[in-house]
N, C-alpha and C. Protein backbone atom coordinates (compact mmCIF):
# COMPACT_ATOMS: atom_id res chain seq x y z
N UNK A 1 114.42 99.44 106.73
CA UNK A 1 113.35 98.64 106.13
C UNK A 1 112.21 98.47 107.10
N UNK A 2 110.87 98.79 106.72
CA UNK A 2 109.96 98.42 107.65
C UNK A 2 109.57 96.72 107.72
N UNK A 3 108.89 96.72 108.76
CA UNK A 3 108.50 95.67 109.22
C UNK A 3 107.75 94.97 108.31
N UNK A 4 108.34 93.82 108.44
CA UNK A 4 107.08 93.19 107.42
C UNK A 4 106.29 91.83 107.86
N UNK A 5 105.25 92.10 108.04
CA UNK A 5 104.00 91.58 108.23
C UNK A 5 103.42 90.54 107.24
N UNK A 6 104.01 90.34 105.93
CA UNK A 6 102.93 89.43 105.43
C UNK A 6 104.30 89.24 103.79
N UNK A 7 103.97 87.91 103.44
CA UNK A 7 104.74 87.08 102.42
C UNK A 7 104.27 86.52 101.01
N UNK A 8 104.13 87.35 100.31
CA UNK A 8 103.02 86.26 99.02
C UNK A 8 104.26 85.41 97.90
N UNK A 9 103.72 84.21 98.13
CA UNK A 9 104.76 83.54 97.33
C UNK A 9 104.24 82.66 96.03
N UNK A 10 104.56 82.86 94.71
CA UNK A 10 104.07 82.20 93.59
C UNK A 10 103.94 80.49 93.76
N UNK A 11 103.46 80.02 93.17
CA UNK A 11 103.45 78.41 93.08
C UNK A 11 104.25 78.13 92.21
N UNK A 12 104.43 77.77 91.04
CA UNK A 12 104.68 77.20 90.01
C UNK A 12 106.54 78.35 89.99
N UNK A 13 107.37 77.32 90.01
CA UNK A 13 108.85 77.94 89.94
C UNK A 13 108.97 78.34 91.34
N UNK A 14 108.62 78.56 92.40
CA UNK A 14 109.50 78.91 93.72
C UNK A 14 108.73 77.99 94.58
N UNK A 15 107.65 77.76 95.09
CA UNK A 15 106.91 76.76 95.88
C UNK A 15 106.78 75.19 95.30
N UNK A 16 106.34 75.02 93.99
CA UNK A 16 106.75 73.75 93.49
C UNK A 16 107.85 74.05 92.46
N UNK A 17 108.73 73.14 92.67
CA UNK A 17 109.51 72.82 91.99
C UNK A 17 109.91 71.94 90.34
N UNK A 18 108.78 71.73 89.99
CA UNK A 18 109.00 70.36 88.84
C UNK A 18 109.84 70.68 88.10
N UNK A 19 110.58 69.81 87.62
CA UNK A 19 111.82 70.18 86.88
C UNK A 19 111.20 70.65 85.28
N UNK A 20 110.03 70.00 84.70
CA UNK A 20 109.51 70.40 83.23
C UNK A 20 107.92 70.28 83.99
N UNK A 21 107.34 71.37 83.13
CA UNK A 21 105.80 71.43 83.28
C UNK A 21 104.93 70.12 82.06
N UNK A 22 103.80 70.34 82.81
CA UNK A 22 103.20 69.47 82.25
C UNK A 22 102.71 68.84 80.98
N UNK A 23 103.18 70.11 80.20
CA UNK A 23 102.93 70.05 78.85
C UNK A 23 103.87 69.40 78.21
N UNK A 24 105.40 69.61 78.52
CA UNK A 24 106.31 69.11 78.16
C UNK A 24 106.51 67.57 78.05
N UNK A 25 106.02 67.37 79.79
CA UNK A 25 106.04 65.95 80.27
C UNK A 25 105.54 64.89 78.87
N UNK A 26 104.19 66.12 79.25
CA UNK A 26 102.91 64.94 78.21
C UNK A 26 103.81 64.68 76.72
N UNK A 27 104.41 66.17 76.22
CA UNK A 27 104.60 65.89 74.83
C UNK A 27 105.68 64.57 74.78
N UNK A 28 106.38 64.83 75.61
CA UNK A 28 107.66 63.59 75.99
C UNK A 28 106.99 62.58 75.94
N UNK A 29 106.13 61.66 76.35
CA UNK A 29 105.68 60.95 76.62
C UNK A 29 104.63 60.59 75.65
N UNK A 30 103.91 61.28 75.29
CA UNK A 30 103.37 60.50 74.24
C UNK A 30 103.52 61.23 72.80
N UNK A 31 104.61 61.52 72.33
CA UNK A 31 105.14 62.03 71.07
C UNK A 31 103.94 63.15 70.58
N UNK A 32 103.39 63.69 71.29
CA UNK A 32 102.57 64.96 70.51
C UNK A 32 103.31 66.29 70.59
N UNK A 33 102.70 66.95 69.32
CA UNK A 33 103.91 68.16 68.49
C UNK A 33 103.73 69.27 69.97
N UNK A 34 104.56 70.15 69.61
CA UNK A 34 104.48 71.29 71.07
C UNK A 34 103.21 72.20 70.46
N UNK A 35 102.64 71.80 68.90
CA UNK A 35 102.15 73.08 68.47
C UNK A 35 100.18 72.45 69.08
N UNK A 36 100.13 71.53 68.54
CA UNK A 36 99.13 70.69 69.42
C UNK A 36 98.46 70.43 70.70
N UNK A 37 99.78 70.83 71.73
CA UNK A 37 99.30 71.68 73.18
C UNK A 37 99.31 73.08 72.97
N UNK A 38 100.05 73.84 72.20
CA UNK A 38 100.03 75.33 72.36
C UNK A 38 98.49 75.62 72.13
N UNK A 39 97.66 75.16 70.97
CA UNK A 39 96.28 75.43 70.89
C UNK A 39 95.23 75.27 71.36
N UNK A 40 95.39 74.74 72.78
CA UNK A 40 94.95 74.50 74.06
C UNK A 40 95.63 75.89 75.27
N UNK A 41 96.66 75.22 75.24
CA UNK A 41 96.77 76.57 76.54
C UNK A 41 96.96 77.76 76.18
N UNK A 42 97.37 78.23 74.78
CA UNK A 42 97.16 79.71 74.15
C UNK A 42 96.16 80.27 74.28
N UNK A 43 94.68 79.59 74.06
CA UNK A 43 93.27 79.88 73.69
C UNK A 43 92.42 79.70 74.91
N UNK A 44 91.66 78.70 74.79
CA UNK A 44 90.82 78.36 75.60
C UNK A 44 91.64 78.26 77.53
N UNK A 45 92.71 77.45 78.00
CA UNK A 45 92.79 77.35 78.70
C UNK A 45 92.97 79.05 79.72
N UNK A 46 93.25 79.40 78.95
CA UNK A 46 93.29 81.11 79.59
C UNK A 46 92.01 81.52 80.01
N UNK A 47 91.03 81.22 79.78
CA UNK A 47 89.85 81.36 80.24
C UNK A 47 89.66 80.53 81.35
N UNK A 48 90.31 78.91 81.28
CA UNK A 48 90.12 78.23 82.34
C UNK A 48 90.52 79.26 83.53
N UNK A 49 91.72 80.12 83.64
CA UNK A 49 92.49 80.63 84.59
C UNK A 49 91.84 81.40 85.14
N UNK A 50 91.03 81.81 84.47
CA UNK A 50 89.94 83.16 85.25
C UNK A 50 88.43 82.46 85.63
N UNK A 51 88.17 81.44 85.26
CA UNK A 51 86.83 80.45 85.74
C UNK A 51 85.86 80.84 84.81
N UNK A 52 86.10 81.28 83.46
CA UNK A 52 85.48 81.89 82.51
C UNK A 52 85.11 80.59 81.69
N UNK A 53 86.00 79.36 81.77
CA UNK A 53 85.49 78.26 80.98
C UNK A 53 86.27 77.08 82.08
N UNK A 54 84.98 75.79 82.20
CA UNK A 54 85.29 74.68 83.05
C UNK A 54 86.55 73.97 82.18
N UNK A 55 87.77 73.54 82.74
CA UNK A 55 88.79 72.92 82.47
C UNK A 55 88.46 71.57 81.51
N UNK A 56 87.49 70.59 82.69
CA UNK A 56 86.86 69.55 82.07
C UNK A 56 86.18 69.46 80.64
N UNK A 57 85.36 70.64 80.40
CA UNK A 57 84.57 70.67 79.43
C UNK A 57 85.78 71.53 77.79
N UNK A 58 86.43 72.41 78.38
CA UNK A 58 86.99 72.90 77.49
C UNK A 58 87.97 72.86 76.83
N UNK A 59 88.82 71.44 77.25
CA UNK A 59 89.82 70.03 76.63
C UNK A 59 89.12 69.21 76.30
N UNK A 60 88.27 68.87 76.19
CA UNK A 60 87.83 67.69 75.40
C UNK A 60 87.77 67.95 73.82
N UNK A 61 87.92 68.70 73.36
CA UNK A 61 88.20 68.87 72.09
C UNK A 61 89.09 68.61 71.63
N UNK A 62 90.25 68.69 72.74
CA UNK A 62 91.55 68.72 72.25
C UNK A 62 92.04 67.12 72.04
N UNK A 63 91.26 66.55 72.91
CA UNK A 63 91.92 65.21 73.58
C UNK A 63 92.15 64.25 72.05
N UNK A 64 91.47 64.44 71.30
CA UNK A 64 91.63 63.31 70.18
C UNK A 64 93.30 63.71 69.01
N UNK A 65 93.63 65.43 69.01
CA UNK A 65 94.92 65.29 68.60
C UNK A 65 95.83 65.28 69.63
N UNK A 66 95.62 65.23 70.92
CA UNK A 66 96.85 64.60 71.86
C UNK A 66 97.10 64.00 72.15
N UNK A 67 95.95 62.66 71.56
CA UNK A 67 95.93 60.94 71.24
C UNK A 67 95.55 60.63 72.91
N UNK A 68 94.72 60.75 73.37
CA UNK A 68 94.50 60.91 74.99
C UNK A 68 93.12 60.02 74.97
N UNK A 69 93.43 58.48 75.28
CA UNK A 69 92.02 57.93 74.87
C UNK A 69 91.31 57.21 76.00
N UNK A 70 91.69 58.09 77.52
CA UNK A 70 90.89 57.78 78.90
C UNK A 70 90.56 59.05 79.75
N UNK A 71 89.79 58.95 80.42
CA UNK A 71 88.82 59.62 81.01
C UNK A 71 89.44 61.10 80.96
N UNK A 72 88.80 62.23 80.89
CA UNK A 72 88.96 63.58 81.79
C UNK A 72 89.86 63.47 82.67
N UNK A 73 88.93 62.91 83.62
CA UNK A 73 89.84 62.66 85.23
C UNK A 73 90.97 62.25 85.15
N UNK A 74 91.13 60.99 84.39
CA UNK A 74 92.72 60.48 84.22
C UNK A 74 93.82 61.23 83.88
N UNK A 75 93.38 61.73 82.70
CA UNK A 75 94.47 63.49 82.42
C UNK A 75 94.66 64.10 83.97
N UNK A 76 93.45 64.67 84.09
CA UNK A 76 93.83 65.84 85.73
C UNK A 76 94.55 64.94 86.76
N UNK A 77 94.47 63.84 86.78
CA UNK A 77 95.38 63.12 87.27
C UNK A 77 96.49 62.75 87.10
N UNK A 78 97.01 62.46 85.73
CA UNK A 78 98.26 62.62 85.30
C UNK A 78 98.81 64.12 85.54
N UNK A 79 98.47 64.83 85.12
CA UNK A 79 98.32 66.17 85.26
C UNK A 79 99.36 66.85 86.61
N UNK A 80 97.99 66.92 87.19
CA UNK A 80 98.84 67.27 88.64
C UNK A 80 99.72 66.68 89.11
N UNK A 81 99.53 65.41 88.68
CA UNK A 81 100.65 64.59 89.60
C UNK A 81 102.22 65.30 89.09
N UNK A 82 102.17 65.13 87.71
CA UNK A 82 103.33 65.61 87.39
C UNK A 82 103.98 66.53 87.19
N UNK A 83 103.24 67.63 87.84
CA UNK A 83 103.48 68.83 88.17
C UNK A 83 103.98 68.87 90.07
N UNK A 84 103.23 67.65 90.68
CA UNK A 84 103.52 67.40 92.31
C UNK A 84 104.85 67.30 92.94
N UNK A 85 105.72 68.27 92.50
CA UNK A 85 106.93 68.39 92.87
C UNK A 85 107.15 69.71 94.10
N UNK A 86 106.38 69.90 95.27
CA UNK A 86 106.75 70.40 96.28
C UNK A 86 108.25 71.00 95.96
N UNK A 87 108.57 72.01 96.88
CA UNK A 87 110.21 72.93 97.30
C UNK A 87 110.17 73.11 98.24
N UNK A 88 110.45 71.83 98.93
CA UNK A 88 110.94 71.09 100.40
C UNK A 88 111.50 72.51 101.20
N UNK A 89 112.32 72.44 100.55
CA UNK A 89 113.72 73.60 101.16
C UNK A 89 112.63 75.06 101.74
N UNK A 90 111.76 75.39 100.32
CA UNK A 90 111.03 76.71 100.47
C UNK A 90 109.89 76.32 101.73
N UNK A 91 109.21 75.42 101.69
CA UNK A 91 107.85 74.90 102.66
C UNK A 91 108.54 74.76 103.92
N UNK A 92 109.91 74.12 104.32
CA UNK A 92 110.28 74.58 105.54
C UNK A 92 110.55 75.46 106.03
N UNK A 93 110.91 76.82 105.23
CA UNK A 93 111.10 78.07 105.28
C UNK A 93 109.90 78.48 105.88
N UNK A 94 108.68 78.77 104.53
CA UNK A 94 107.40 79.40 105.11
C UNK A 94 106.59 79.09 106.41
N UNK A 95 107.66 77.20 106.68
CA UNK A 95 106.70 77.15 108.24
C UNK A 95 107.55 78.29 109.32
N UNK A 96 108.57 78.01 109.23
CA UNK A 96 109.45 78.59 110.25
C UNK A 96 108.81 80.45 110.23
N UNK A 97 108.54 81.41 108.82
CA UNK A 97 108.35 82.17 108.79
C UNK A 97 106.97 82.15 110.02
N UNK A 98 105.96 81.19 109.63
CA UNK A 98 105.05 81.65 110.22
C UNK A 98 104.81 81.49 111.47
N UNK A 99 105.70 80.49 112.13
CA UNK A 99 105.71 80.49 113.68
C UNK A 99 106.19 81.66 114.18
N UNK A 100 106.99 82.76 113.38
CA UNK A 100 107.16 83.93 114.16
C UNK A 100 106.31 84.71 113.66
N UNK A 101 105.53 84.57 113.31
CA UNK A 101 104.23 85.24 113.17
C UNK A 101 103.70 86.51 111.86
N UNK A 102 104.61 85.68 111.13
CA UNK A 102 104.67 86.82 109.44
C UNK A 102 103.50 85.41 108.75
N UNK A 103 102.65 86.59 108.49
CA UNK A 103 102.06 85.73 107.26
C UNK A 103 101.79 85.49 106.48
N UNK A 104 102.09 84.53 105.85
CA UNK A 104 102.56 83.85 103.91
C UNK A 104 101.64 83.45 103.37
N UNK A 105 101.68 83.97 102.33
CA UNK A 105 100.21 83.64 100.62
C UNK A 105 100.57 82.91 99.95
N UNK A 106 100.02 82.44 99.10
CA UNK A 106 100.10 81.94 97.89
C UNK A 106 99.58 82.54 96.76
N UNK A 107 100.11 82.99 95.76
CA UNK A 107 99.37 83.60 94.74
C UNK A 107 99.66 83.09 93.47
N UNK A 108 98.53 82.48 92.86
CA UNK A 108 98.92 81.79 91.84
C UNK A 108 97.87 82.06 90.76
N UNK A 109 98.24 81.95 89.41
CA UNK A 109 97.30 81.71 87.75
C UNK A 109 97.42 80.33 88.25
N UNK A 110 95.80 79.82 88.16
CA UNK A 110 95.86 78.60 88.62
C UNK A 110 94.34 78.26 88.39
N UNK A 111 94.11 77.27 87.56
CA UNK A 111 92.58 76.95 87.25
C UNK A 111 91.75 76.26 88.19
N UNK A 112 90.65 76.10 88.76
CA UNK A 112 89.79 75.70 89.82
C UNK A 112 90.37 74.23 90.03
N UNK A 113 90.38 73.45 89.42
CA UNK A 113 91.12 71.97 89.80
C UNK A 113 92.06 71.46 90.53
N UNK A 114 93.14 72.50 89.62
CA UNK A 114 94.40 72.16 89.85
C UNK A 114 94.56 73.18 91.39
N UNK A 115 93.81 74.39 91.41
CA UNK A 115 93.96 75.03 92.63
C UNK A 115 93.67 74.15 93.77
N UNK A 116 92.19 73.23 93.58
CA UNK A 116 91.86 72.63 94.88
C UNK A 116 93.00 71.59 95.08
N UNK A 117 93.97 71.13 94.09
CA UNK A 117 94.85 69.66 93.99
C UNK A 117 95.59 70.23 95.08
N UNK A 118 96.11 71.74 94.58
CA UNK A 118 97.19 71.96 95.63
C UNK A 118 97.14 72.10 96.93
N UNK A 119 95.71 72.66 97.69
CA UNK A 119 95.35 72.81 98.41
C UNK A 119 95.13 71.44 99.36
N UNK A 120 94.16 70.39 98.63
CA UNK A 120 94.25 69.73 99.28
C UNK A 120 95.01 68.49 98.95
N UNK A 121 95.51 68.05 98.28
CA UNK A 121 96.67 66.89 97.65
C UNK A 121 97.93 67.48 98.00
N UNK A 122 98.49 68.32 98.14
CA UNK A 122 99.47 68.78 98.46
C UNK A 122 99.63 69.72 99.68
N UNK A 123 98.54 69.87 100.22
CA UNK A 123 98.63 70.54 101.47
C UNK A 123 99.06 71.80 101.91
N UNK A 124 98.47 72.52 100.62
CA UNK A 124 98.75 74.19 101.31
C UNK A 124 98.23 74.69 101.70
N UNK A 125 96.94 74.52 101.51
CA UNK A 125 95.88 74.66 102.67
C UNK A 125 96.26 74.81 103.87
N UNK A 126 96.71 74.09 104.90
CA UNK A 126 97.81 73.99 106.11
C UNK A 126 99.33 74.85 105.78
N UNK A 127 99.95 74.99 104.96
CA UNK A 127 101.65 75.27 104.35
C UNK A 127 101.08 77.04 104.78
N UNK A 128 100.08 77.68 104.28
CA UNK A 128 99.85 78.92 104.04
C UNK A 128 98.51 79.33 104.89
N UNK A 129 98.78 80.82 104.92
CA UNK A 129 97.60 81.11 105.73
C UNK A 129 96.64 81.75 104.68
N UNK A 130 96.77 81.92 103.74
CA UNK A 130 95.75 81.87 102.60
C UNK A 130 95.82 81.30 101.10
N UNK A 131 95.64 80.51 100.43
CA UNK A 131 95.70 80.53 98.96
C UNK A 131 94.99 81.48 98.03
N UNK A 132 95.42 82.29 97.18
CA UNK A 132 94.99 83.13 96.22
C UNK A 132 95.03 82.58 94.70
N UNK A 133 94.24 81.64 94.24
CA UNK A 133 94.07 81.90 92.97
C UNK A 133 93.18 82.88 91.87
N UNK A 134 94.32 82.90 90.32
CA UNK A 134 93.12 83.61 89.64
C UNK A 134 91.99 82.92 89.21
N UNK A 135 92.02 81.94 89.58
CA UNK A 135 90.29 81.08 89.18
C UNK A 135 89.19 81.80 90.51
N UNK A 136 89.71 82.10 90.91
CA UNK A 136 88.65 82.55 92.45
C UNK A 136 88.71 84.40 91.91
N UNK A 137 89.74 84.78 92.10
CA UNK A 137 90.00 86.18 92.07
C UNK A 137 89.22 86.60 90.90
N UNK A 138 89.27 85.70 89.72
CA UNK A 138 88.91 86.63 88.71
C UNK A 138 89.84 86.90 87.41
N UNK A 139 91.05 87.03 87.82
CA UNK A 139 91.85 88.10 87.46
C UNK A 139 93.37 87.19 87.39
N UNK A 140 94.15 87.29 86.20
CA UNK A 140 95.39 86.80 86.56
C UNK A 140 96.75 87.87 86.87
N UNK A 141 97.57 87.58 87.48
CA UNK A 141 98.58 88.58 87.24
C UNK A 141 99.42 88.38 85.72
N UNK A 142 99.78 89.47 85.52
CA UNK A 142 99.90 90.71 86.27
C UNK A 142 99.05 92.11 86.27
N UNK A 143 97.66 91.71 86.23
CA UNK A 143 96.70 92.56 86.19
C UNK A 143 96.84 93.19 87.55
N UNK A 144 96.35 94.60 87.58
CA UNK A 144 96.79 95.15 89.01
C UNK A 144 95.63 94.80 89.63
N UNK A 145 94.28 94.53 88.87
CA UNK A 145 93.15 94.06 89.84
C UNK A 145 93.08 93.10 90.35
N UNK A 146 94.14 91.83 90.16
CA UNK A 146 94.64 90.67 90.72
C UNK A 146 95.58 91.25 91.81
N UNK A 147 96.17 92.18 91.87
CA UNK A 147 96.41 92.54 93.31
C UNK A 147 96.09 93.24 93.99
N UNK A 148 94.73 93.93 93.38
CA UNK A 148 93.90 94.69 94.80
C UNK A 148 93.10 93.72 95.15
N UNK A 149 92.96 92.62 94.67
CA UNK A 149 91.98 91.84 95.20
C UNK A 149 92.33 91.32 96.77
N UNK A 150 94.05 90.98 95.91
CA UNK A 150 94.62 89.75 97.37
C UNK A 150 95.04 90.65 98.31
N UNK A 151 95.56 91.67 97.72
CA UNK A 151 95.73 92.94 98.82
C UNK A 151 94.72 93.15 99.74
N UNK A 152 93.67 93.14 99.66
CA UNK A 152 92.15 93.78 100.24
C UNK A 152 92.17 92.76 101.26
N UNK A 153 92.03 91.63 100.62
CA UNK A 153 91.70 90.34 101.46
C UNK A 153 92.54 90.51 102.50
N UNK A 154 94.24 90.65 102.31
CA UNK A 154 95.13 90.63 103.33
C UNK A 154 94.85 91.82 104.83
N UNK A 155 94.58 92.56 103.65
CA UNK A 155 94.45 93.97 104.94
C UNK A 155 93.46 93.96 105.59
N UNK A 156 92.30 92.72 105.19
CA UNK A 156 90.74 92.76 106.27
C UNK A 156 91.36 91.77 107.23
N UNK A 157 92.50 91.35 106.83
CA UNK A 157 92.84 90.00 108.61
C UNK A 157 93.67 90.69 109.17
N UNK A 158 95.32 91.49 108.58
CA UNK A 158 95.98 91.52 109.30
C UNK A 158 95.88 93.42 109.29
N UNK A 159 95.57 94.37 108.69
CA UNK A 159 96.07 95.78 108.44
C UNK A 159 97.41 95.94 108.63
N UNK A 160 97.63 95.57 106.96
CA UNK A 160 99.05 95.79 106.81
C UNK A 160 98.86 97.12 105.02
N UNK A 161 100.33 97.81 105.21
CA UNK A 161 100.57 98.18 104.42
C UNK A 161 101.07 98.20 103.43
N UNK A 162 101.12 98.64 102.03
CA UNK A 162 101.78 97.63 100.91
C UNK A 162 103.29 97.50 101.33
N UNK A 163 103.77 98.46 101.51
CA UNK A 163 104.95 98.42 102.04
C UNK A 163 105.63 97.44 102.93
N UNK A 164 104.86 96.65 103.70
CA UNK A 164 104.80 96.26 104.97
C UNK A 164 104.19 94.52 104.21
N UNK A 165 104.52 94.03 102.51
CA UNK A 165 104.46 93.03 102.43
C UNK A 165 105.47 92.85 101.57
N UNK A 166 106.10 91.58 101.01
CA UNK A 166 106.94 91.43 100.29
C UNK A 166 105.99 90.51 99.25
N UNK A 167 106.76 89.91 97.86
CA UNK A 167 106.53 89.14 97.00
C UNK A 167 107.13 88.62 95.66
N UNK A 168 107.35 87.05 96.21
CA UNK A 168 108.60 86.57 95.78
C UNK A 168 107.90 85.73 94.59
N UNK A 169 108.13 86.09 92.86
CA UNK A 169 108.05 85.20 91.58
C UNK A 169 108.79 85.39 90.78
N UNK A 170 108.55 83.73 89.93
CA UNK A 170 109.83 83.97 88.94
C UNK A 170 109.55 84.56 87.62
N UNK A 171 108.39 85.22 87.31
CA UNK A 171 108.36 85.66 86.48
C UNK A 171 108.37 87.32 86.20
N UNK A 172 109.13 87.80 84.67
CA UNK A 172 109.26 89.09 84.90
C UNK A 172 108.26 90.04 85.06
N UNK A 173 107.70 89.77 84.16
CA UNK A 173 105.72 91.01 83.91
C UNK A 173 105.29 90.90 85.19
N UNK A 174 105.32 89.58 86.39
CA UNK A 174 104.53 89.41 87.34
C UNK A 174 105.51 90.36 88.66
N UNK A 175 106.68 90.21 88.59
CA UNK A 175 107.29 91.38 89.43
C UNK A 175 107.31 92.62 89.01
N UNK A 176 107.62 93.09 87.72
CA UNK A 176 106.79 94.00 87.46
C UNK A 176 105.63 94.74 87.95
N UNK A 177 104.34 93.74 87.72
CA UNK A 177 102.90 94.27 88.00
C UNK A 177 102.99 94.83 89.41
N UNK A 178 103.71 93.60 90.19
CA UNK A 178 103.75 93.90 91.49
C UNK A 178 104.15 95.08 92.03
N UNK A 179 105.08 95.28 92.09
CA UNK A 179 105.95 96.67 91.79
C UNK A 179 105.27 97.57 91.22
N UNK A 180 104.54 97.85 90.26
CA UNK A 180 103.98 98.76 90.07
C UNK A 180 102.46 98.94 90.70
N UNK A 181 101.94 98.05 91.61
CA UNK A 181 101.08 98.17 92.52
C UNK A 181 101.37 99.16 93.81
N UNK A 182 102.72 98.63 94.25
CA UNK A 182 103.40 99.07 95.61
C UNK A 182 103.71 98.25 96.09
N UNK A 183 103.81 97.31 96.16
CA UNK A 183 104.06 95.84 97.00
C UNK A 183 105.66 95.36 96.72
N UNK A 184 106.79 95.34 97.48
CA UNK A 184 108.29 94.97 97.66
C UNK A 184 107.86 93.72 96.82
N UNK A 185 108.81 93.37 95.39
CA UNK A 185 108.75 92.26 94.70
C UNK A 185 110.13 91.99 94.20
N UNK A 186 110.56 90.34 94.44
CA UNK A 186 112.24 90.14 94.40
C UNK A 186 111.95 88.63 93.40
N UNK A 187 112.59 88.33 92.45
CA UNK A 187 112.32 87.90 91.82
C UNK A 187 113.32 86.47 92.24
N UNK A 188 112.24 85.39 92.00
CA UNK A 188 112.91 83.98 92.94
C UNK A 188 113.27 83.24 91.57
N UNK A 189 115.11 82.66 91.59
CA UNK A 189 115.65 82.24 90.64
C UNK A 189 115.69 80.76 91.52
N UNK A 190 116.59 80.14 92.30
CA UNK A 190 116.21 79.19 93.32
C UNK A 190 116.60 79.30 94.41
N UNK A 191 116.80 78.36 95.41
CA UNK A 191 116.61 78.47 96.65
C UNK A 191 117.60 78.98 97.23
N UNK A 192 118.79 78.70 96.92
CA UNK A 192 120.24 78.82 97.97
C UNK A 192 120.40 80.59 97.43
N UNK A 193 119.90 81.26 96.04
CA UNK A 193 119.90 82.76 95.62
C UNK A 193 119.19 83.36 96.55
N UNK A 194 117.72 82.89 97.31
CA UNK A 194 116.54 82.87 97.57
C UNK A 194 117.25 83.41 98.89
N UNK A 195 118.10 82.50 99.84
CA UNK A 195 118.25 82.61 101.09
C UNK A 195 119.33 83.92 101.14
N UNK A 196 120.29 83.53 100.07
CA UNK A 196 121.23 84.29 100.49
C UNK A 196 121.34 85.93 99.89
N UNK A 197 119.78 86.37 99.39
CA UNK A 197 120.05 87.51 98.55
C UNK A 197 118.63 88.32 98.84
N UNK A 198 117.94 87.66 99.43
CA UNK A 198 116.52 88.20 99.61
C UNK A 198 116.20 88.92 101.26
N UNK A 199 115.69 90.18 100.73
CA UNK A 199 115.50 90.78 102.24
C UNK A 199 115.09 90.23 103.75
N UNK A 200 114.48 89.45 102.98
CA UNK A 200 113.55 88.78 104.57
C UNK A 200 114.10 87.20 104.99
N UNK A 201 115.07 86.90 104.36
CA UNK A 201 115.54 85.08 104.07
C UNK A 201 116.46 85.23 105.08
């Protein structure tokens, strides 16, 4: 196995942990149908993901059948928060990775907001030596131009080869894409699978 130089790790299912996403939370909580959020994040919010439409501006339509009767902000605040479930276990990992000098990404579908929340409310900004969202990139995975992007970026700091990175998500199409880029992709179920089954753990 060659050397490997560099780590891209998904957010959502291997870096945070929340036990139910946010949609769920909300529907739990304030009795709205699942079909009522689906016509939000089916449609419009997919555009949020690529910075094609502002988050703020392009829920407010929605807000009166999800019975949501305070601010914008208060949502993105509920929001993230309840998605703010860190993977303790994984973030002590990626520090330890990077004191020996491999260095770890973040690559995430992730809309401008919620990207800066993580960054700076949750501190990956510091956790990682780069964050990659598709609100910045452009592009979500598993588009392959979502990984020549982060690819490019990687190889102007460190010149590494695809070979010469790994990349750990839990989703299938997105290991897939990866894989069919060139990039080593192992698909993260949880942590104790994570340590004891993955090339580089």
């Amino acid at each position: 196995m060659k050397i490997i130089k560099a780590i891209i790790f998904d957010a959502d299912g291997v870096v945070i942990d929340s036990p139910k996403i946010f949609s769920v939370q909300y529907q739990e909580k304030y009795k709205i149908s699942y079909n009522k959020m689906l016509a939000f994040f089916d449609t419009v919010f997919q555009d949020c993901l690529v910075d094609r439409a502002d988050l703020k501006e392009a829920i407010k339509p929605y807000l009166k059948d999800w019975q949501w009767d305070k601010s914008i902000d208060e949502l993105l605040k509920f929001w993230f928060k309840a998605e703010d479930k860190p993977n303790l276990k994984m973030i002590s990992f990626i520090k330890k990775l990077r004191e020996k000098g491999i260095k770890c990404y973040l690559m995430t579908n992730q809309e401008k907001y919620r990207t800066e929340y993580m960054k700076k409310e949750m501190g990956f900004d510091n956790i990682f030596d780069q964050v990659f969202s598709s609100a910045y990139i452009g592009y979500k995975k598993p588009d392959v131009k979502s990984y020549e992007s982060v690819y490019n970026e990687i190889n102007k700091e460190i010149k590494v080869n695809k070979d010469q990175i790994l990349f750990f998500d839990n989703g299938e199409k997105e290991i897939k894409g990866t894989l069919n880029f060139g990039i080593q992709a192992y698909p993260y179920e949880d942590f104790d699978k994570f340590i004891n089954n993955s090339p580089y753990a």
